[in-house]
PDB file of N, CA and C in Angstrom:
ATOM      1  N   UNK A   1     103.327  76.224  86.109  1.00  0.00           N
ATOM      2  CA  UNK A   1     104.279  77.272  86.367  1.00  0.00           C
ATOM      3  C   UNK A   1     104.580  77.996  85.062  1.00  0.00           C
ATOM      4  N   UNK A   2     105.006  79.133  85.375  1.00  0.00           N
ATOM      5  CA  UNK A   2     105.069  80.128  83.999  1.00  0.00           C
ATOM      6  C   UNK A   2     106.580  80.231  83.459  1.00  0.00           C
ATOM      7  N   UNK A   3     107.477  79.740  84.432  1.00  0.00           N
ATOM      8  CA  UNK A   3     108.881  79.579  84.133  1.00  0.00           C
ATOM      9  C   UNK A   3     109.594  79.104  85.436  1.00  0.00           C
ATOM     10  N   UNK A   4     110.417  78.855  84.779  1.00  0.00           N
ATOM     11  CA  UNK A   4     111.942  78.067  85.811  1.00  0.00           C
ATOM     12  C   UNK A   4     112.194  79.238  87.094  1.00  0.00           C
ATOM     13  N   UNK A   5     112.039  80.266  86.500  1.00  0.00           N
ATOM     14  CA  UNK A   5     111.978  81.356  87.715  1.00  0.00           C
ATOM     15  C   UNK A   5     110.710  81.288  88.679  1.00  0.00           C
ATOM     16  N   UNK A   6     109.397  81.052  87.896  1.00  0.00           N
ATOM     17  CA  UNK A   6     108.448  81.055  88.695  1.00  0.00           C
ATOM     18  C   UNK A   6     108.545  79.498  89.500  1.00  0.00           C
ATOM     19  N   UNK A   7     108.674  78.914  89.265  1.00  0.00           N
ATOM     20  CA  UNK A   7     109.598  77.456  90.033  1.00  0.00           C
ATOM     21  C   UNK A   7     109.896  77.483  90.785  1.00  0.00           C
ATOM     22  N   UNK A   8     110.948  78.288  90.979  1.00  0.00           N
ATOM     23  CA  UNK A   8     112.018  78.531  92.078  1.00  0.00           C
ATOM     24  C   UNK A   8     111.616  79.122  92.823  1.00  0.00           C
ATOM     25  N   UNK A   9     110.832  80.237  92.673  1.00  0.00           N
ATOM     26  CA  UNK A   9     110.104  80.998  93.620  1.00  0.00           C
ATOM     27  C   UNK A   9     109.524  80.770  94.623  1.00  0.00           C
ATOM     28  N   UNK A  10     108.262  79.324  94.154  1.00  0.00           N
ATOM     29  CA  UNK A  10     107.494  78.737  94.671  1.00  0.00           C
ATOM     30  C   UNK A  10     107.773  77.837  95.647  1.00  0.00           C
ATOM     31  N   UNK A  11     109.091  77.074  95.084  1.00  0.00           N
ATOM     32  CA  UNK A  11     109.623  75.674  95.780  1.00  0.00           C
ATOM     33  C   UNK A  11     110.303  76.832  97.002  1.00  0.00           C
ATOM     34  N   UNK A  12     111.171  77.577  97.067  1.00  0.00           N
ATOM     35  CA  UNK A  12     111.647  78.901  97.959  1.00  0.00           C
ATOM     36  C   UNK A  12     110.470  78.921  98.948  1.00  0.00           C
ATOM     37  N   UNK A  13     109.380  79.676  98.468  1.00  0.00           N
ATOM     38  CA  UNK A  13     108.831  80.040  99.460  1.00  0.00           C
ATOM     39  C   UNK A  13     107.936  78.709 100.425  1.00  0.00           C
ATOM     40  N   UNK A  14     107.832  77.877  99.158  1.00  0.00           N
ATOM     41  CA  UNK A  14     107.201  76.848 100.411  1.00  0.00           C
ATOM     42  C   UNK A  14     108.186  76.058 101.389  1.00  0.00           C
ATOM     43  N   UNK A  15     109.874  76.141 100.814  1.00  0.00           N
ATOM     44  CA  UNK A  15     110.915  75.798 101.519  1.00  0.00           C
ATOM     45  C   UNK A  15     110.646  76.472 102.874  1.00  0.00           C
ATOM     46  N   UNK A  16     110.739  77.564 103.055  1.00  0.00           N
ATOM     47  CA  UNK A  16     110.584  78.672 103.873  1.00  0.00           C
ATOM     48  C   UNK A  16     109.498  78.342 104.837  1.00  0.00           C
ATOM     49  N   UNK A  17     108.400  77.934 104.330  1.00  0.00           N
ATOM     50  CA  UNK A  17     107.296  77.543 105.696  1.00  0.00           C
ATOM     51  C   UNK A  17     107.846  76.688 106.341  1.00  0.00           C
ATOM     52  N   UNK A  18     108.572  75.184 105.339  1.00  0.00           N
ATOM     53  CA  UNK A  18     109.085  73.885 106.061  1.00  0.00           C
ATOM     54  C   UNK A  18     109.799  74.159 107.042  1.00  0.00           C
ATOM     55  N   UNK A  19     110.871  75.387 106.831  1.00  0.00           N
ATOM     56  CA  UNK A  19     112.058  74.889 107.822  1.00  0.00           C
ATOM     57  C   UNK A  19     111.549  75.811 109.022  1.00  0.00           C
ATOM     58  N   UNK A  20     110.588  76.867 108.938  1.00  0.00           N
ATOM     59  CA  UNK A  20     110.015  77.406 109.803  1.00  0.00           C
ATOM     60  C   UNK A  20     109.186  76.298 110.970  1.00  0.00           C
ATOM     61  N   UNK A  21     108.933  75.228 110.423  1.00  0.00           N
ATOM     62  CA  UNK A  21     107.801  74.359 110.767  1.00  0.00           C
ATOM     63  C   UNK A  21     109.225  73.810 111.509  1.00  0.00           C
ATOM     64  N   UNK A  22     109.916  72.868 110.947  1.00  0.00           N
ATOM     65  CA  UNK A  22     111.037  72.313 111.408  1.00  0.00           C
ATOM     66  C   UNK A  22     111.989  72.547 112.427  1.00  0.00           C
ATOM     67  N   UNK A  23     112.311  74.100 112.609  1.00  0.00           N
ATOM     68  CA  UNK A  23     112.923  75.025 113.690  1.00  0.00           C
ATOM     69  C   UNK A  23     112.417  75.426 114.456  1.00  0.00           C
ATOM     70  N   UNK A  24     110.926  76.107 114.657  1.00  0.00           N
ATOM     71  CA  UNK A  24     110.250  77.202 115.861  1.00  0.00           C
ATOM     72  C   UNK A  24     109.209  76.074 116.057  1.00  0.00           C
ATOM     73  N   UNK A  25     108.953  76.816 117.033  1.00  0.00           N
ATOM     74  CA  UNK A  25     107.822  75.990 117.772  1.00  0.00           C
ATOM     75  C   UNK A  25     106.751  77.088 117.446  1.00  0.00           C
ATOM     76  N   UNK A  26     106.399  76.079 115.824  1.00  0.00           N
ATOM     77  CA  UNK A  26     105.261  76.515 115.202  1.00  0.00           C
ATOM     78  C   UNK A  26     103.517  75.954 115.869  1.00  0.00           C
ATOM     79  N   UNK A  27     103.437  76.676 115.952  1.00  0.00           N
ATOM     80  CA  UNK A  27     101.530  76.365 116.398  1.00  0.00           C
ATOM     81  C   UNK A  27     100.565  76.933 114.984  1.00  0.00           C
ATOM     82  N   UNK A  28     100.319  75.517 114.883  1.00  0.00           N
ATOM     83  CA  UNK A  28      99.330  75.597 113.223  1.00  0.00           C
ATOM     84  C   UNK A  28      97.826  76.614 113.374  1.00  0.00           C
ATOM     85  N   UNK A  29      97.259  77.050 114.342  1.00  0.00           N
ATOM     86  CA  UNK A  29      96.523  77.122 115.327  1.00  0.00           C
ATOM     87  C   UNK A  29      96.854  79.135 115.439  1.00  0.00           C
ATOM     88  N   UNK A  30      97.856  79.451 115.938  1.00  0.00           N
ATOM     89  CA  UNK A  30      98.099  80.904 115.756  1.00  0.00           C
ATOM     90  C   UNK A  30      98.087  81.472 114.729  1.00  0.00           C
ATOM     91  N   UNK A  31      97.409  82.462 114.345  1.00  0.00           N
ATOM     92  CA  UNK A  31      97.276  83.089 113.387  1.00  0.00           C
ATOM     93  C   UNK A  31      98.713  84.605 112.990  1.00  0.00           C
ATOM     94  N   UNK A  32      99.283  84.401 114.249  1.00  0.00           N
ATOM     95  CA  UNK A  32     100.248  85.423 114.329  1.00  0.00           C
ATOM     96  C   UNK A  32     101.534  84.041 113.493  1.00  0.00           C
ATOM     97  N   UNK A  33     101.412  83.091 114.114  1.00  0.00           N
ATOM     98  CA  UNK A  33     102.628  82.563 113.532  1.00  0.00           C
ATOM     99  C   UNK A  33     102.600  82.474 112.223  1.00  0.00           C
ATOM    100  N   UNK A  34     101.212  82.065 111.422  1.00  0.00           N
ATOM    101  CA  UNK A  34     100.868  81.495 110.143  1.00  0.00           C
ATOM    102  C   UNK A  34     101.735  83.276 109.571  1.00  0.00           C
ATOM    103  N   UNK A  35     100.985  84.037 109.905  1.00  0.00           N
ATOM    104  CA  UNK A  35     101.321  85.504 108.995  1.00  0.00           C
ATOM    105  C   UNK A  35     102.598  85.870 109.186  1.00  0.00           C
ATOM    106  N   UNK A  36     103.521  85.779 109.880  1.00  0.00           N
ATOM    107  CA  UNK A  36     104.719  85.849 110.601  1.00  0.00           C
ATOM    108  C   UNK A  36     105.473  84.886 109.055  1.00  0.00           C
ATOM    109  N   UNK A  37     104.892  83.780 108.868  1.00  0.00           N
ATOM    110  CA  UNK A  37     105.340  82.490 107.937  1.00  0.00           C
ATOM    111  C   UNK A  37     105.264  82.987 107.054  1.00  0.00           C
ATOM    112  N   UNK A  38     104.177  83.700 106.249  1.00  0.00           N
ATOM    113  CA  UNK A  38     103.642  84.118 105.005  1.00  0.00           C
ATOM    114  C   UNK A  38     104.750  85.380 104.991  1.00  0.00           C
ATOM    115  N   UNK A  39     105.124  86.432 105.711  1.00  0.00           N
ATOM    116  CA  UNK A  39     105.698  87.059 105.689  1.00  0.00           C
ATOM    117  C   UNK A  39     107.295  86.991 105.116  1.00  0.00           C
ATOM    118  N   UNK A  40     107.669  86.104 106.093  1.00  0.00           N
ATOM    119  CA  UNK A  40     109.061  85.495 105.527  1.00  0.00           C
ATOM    120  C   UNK A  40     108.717  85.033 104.298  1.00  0.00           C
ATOM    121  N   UNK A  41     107.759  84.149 103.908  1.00  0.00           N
ATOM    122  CA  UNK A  41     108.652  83.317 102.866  1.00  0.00           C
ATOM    123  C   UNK A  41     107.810  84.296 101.685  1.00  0.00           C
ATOM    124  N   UNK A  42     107.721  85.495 101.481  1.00  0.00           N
ATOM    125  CA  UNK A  42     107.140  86.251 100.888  1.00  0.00           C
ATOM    126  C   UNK A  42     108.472  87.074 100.151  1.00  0.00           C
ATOM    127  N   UNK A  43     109.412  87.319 101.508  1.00  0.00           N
ATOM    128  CA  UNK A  43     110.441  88.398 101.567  1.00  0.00           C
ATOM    129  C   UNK A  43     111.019  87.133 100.855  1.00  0.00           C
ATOM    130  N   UNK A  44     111.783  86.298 101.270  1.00  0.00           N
ATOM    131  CA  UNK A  44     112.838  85.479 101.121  1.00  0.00           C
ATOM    132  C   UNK A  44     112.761  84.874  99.931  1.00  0.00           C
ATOM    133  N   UNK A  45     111.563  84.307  98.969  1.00  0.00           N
ATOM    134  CA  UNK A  45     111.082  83.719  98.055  1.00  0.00           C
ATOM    135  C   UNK A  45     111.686  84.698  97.068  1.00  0.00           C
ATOM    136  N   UNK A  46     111.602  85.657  96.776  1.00  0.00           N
ATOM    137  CA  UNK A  46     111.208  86.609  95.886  1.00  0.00           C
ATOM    138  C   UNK A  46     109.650  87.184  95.587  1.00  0.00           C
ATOM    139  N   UNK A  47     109.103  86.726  96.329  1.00  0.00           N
ATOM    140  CA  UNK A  47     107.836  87.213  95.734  1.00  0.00           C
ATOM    141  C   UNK A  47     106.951  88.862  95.952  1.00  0.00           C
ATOM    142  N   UNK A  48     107.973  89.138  96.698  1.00  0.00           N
ATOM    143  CA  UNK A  48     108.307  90.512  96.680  1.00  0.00           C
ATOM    144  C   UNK A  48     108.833  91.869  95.760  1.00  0.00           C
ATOM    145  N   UNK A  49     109.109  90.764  94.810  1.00  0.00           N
ATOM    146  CA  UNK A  49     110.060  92.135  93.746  1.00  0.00           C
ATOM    147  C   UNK A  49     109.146  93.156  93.334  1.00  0.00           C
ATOM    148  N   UNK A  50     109.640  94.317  92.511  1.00  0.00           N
ATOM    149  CA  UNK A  50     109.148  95.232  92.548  1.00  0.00           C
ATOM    150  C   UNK A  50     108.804  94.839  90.945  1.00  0.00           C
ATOM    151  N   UNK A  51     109.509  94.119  90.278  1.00  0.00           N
ATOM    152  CA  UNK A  51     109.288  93.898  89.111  1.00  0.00           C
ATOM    153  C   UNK A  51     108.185  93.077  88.620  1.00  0.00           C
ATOM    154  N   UNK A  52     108.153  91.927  89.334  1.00  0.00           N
ATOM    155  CA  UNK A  52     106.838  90.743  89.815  1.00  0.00           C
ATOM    156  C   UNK A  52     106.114  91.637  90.071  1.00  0.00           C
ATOM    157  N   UNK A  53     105.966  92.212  91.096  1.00  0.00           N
ATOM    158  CA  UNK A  53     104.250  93.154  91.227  1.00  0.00           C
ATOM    159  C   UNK A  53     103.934  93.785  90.362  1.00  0.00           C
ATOM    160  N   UNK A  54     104.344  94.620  89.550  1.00  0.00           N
ATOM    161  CA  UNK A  54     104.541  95.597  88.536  1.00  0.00           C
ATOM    162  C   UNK A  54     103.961  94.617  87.187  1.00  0.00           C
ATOM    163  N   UNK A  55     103.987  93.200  86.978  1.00  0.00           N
ATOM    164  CA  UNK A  55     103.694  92.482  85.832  1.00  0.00           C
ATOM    165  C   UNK A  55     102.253  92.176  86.468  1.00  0.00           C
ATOM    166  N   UNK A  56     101.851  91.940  87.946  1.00  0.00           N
ATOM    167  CA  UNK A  56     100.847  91.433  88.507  1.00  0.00           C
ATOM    168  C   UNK A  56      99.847  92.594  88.347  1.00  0.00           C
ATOM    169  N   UNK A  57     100.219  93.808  88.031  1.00  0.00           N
ATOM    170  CA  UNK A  57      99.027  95.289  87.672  1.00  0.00           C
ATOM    171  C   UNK A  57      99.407  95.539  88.949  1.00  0.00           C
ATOM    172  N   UNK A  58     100.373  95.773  90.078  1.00  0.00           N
ATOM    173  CA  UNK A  58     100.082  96.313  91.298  1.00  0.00           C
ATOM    174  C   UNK A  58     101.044  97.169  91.545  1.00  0.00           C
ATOM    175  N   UNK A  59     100.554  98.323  91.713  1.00  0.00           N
ATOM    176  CA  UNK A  59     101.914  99.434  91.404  1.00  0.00           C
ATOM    177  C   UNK A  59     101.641 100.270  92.849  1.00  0.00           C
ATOM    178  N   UNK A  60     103.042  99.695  93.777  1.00  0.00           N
ATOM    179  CA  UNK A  60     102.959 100.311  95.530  1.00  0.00           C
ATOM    180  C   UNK A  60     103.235 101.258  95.317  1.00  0.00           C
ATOM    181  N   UNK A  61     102.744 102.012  96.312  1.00  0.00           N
ATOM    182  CA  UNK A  61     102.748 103.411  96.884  1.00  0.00           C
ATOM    183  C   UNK A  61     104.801 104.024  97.025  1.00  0.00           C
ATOM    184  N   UNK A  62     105.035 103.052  97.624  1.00  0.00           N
ATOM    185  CA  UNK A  62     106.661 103.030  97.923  1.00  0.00           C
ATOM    186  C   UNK A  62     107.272 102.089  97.516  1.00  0.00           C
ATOM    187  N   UNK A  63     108.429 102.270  96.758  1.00  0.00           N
ATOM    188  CA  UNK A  63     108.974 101.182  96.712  1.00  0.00           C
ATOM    189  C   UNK A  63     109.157  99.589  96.991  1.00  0.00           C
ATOM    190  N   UNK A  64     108.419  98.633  96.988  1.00  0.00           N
ATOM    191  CA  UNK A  64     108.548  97.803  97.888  1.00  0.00           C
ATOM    192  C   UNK A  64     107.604  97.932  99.038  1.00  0.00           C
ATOM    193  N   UNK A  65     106.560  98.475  99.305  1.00  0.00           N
ATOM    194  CA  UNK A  65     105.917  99.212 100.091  1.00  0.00           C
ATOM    195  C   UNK A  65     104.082  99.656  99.296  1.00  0.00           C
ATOM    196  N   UNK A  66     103.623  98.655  99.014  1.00  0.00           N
ATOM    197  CA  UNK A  66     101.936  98.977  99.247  1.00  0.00           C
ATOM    198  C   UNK A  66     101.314  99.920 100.118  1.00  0.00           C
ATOM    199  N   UNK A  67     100.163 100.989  99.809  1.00  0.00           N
ATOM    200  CA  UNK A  67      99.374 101.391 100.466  1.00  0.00           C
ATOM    201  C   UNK A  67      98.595 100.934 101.208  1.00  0.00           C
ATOM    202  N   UNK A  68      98.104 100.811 102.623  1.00  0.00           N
ATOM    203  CA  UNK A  68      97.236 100.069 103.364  1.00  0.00           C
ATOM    204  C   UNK A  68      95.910 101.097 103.362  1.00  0.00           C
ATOM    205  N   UNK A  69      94.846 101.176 102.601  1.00  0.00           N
ATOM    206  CA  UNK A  69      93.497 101.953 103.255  1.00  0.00           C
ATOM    207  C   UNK A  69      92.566 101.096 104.086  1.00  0.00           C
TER     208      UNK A  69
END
């Protein structure tokens, strides 16, 4: 890990699959649920910031908001 922030991030977002797993009637098997998962714990983690992408070379179209071609 690259820092205590990047830590937290990580343990967050994989928190985020668990309790998803733990609460819904997850099917390992759907591919809608898996991305649905990745989604949340994407938003919720932080791994979303605009600042994080911006260090990663990835500079969205919109705010918070990537171009899809």
């Amino acid at each position: 890990m690259y820092s205590k922030e990047a830590l937290e991030d990580t343990l967050t977002h994989e928190l985020v699959h668990a309790f998803d797993w733990c609460t819904m009637n997850w099917d390992l098997t759907n591919c809608f649920h898996q991305a649905c998962s990745e989604v949340r714990a994407g938003l919720l983690s932080g791994d979303c910031r605009i600042m994080l992408e911006l260090k990663r070379g990835k500079f969205p179209h919109k705010f918070g908001q990537e171009r899809i071609n």
